[in-house]
PDB file of N, CA and C in Angstrom:
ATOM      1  N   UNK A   1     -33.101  -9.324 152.983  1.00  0.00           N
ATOM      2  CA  UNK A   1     -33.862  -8.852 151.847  1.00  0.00           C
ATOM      3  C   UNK A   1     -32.937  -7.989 150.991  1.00  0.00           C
ATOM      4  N   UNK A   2     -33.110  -7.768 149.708  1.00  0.00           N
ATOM      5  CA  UNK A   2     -31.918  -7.447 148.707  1.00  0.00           C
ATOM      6  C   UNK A   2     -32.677  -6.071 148.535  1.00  0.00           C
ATOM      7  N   UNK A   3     -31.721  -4.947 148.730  1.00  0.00           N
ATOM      8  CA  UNK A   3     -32.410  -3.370 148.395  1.00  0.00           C
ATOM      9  C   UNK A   3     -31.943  -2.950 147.623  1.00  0.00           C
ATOM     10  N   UNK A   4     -32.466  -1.941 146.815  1.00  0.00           N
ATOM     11  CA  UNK A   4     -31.563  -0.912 145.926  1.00  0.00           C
ATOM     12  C   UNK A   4     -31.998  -0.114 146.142  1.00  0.00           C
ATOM     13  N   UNK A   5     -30.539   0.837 146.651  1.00  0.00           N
ATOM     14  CA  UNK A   5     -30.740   1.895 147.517  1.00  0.00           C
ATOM     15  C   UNK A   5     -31.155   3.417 146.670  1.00  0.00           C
ATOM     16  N   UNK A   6     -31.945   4.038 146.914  1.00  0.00           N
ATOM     17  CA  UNK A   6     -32.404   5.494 146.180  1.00  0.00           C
ATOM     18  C   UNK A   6     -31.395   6.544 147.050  1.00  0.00           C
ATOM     19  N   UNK A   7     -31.304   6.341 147.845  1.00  0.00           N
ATOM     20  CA  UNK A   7     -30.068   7.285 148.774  1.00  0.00           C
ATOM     21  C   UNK A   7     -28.490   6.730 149.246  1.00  0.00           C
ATOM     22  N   UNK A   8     -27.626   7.672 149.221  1.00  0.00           N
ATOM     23  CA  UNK A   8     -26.628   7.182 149.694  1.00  0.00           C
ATOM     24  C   UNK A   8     -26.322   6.794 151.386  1.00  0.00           C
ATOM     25  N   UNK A   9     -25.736   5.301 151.503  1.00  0.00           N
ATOM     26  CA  UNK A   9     -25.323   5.151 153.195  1.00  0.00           C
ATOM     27  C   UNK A   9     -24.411   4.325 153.487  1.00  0.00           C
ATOM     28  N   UNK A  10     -23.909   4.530 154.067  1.00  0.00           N
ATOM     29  CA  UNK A  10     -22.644   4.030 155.171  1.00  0.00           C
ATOM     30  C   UNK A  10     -22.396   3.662 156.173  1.00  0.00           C
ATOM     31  N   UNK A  11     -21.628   2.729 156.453  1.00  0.00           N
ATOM     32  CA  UNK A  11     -21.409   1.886 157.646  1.00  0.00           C
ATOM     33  C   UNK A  11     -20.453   1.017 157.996  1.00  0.00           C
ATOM     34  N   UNK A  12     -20.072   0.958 158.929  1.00  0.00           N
ATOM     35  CA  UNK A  12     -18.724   0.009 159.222  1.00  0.00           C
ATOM     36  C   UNK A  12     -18.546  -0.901 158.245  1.00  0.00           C
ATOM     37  N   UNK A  13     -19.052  -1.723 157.873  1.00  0.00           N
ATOM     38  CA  UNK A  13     -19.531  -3.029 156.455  1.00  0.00           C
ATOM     39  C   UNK A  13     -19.723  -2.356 155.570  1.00  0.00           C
ATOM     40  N   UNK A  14     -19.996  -1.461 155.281  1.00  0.00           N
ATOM     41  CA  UNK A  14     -20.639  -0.861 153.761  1.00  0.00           C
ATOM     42  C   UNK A  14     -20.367   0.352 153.293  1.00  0.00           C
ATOM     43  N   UNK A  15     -20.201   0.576 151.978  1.00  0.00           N
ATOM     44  CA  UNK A  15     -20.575   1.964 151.846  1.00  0.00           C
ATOM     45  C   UNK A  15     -21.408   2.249 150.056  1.00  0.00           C
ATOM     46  N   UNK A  16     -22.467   2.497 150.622  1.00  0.00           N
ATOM     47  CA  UNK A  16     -23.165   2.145 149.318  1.00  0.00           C
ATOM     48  C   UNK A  16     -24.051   3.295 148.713  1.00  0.00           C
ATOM     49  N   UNK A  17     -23.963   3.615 147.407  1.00  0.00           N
ATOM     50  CA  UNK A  17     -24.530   5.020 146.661  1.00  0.00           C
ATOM     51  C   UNK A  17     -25.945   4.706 145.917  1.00  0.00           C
ATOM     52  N   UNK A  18     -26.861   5.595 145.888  1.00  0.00           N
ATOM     53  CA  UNK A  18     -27.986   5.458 144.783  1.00  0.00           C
ATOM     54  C   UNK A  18     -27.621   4.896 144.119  1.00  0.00           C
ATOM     55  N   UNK A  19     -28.194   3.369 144.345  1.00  0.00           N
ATOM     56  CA  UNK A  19     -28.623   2.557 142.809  1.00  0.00           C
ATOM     57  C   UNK A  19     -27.961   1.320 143.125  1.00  0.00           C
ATOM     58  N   UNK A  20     -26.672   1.412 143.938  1.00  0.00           N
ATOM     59  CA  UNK A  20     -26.159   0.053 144.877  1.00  0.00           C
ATOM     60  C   UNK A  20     -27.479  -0.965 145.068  1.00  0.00           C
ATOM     61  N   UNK A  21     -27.334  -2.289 144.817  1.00  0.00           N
ATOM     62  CA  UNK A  21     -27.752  -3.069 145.218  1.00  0.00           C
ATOM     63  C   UNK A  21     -26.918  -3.734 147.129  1.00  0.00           C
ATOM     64  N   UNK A  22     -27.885  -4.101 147.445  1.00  0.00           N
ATOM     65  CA  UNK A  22     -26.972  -4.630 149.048  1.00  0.00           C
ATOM     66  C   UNK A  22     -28.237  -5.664 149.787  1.00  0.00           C
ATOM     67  N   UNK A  23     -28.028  -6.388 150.027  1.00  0.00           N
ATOM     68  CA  UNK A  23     -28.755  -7.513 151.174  1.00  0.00           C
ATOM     69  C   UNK A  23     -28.879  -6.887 152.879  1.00  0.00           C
ATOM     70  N   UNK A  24     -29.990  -6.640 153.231  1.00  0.00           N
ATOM     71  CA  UNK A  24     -30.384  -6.357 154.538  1.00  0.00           C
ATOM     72  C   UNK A  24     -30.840  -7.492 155.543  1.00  0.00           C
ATOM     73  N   UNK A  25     -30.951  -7.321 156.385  1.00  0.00           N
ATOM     74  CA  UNK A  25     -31.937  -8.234 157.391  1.00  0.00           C
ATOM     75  C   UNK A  25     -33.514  -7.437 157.154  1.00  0.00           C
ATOM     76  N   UNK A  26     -34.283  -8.680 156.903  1.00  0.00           N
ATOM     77  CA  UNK A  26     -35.870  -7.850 157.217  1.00  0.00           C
ATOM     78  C   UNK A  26     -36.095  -6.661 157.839  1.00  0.00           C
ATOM     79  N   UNK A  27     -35.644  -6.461 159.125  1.00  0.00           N
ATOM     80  CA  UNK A  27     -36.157  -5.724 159.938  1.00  0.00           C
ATOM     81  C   UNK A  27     -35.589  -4.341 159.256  1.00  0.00           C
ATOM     82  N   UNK A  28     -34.264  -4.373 159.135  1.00  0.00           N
ATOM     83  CA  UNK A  28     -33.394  -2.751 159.020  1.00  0.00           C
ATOM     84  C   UNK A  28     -34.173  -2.622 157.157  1.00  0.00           C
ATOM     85  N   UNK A  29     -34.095  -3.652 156.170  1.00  0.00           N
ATOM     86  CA  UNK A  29     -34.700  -3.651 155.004  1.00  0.00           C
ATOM     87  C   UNK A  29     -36.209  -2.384 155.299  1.00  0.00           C
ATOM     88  N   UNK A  30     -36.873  -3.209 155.993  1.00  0.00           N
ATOM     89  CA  UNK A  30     -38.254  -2.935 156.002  1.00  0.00           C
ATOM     90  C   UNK A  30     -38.529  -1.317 156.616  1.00  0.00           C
ATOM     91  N   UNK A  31     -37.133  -0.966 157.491  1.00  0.00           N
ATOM     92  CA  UNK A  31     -36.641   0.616 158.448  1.00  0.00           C
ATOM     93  C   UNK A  31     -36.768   1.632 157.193  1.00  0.00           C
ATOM     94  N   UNK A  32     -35.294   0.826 156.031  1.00  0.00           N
ATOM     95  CA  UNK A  32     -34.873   1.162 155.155  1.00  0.00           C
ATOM     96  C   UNK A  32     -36.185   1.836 154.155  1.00  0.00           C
ATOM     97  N   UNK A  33     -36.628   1.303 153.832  1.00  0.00           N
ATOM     98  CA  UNK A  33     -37.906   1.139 153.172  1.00  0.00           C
ATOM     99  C   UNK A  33     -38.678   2.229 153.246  1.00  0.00           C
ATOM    100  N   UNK A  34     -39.092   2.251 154.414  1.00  0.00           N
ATOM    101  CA  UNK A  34     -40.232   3.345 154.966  1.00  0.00           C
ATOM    102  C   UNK A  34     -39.748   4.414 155.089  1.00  0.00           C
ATOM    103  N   UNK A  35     -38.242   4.817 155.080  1.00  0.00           N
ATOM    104  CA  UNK A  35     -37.717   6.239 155.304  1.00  0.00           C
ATOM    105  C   UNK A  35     -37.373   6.591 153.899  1.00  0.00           C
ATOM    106  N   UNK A  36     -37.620   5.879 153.110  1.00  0.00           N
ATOM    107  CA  UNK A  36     -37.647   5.864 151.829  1.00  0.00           C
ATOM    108  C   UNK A  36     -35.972   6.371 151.155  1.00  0.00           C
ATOM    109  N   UNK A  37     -35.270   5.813 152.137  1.00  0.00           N
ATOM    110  CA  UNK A  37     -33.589   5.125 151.601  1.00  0.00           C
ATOM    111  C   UNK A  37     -33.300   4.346 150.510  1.00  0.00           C
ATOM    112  N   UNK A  38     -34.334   3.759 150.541  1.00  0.00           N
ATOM    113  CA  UNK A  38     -34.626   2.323 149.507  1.00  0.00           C
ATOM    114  C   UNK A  38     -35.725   1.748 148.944  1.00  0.00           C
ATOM    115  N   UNK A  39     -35.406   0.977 147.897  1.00  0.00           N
ATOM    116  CA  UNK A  39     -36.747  -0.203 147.623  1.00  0.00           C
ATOM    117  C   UNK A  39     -36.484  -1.796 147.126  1.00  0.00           C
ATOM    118  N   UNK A  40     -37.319  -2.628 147.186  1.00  0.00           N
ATOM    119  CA  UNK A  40     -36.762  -3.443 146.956  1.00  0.00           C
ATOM    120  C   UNK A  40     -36.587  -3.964 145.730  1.00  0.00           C
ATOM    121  N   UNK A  41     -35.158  -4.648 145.673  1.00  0.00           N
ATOM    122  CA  UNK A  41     -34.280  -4.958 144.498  1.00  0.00           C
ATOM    123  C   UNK A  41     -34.806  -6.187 143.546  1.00  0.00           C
ATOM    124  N   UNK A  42     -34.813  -5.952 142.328  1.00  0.00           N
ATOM    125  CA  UNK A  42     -35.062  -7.529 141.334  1.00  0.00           C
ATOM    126  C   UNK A  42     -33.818  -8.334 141.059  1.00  0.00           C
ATOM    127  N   UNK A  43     -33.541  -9.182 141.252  1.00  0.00           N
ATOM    128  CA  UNK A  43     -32.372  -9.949 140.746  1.00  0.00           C
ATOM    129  C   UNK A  43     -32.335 -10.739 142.107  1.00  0.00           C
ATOM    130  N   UNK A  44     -30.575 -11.000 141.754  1.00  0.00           N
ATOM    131  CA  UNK A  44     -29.983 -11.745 142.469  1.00  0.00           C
ATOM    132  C   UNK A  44     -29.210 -10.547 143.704  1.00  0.00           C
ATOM    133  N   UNK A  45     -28.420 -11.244 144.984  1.00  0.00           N
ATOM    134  CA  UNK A  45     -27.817 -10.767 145.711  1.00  0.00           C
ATOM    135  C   UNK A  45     -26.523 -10.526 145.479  1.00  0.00           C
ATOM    136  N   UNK A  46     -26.046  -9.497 145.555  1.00  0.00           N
ATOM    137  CA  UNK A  46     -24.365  -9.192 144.998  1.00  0.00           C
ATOM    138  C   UNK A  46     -23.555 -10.009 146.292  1.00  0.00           C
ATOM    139  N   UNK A  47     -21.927 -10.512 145.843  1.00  0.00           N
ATOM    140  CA  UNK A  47     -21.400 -11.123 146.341  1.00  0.00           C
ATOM    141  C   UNK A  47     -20.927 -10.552 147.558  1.00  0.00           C
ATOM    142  N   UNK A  48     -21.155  -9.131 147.397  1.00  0.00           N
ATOM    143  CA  UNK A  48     -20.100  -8.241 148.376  1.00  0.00           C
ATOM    144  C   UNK A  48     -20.358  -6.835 148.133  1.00  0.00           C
ATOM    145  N   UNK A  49     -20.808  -6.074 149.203  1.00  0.00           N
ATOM    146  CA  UNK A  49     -20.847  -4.553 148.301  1.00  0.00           C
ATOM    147  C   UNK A  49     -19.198  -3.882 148.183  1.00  0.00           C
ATOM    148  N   UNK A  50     -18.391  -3.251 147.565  1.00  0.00           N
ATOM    149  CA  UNK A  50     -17.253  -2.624 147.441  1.00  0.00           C
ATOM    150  C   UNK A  50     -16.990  -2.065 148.898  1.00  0.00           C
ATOM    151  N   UNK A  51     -15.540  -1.912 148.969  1.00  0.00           N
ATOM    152  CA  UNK A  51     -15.542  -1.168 150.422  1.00  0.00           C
ATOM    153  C   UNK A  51     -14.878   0.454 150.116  1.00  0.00           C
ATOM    154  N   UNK A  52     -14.911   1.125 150.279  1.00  0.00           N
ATOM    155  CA  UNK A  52     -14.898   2.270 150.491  1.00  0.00           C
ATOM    156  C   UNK A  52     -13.406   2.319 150.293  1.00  0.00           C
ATOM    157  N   UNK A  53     -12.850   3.110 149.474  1.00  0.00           N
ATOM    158  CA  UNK A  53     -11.762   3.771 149.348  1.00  0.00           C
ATOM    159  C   UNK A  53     -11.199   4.936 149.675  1.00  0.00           C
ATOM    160  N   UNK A  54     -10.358   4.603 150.326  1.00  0.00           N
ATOM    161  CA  UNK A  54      -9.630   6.176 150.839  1.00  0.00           C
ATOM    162  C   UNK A  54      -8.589   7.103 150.336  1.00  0.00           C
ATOM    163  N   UNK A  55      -9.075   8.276 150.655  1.00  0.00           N
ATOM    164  CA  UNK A  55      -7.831   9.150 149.618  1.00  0.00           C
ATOM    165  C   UNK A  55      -7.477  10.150 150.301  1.00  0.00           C
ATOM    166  N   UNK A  56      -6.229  10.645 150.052  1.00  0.00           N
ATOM    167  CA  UNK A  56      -5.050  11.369 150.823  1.00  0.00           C
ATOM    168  C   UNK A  56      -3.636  10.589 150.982  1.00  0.00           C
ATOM    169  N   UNK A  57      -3.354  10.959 151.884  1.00  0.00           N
ATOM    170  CA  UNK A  57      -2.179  10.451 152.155  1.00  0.00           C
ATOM    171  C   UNK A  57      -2.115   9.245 152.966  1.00  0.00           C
ATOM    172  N   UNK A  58      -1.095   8.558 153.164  1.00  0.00           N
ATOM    173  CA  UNK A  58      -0.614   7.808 154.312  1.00  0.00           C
ATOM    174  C   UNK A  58      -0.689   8.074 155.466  1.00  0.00           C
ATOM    175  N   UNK A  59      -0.994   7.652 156.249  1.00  0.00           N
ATOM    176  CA  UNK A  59      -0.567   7.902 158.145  1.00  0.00           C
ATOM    177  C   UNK A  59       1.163   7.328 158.131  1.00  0.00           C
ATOM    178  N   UNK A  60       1.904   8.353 158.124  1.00  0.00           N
ATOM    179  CA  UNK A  60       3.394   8.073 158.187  1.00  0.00           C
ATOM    180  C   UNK A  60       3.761   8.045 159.431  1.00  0.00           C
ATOM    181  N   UNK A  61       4.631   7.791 160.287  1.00  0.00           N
ATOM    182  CA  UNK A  61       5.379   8.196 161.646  1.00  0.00           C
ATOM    183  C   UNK A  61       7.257   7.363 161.333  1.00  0.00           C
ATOM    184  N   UNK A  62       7.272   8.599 161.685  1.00  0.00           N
ATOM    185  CA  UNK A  62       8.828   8.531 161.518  1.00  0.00           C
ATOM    186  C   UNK A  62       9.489   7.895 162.379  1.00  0.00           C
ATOM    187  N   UNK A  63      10.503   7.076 162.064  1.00  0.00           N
ATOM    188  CA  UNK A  63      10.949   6.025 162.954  1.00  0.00           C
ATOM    189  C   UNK A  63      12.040   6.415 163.912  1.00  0.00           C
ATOM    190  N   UNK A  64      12.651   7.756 163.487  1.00  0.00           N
ATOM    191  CA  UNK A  64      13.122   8.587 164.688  1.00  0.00           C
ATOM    192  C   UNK A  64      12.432   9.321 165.784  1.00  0.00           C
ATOM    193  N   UNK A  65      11.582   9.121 165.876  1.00  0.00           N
ATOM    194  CA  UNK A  65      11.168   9.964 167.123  1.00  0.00           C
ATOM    195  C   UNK A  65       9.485  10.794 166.821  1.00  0.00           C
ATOM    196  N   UNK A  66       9.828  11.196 165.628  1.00  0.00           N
ATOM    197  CA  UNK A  66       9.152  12.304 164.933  1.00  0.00           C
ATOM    198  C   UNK A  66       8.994  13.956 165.209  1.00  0.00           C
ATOM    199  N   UNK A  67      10.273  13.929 166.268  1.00  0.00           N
ATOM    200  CA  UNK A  67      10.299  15.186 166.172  1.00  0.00           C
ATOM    201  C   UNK A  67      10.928  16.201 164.685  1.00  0.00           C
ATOM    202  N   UNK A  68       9.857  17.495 164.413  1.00  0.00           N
ATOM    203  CA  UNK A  68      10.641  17.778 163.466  1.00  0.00           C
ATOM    204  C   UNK A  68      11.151  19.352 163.919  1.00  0.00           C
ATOM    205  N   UNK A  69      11.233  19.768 165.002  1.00  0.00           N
ATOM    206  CA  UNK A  69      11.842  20.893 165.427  1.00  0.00           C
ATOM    207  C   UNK A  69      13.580  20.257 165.310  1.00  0.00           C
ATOM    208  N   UNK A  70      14.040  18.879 164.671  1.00  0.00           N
ATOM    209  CA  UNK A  70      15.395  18.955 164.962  1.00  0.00           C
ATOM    210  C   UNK A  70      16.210  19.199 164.179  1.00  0.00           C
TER     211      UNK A  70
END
């Protein structure tokens, strides 16, 4: 079932803000619903919700050792 979400949520697959459209299964849709996370969406189903972008730095490791007391 296709929701648009009134709250923000996240999940391994997803990460989606007020007003995101996203496709559920009935059951978690209908969870969704009643805790009032969501309601249901008019249109069509989006191809893909965006995935979550990360910010900071790199995970570096130094190819010497990584000690830096040297």
């Amino acid at each position: 079932m296709l929701l648009k979400m009134t709250a923000g949520l996240s999940g391994p697959e997803f990460n989606l803000k007020p007003g995101d459209e996203y496709e559920f299964e009935d059951a978690e849709a209908a969870r969704l619903i009643e805790a009032g996370f969501a309601e249901k969406a008019d249109g069509e189903a989006p191809a893909a919700a965006p995935a979550a972008k990360k910010k900071g730095k790199a995970n570096v490791v130094s190819a010497e050792g990584g000690d830096a007391a040297d």
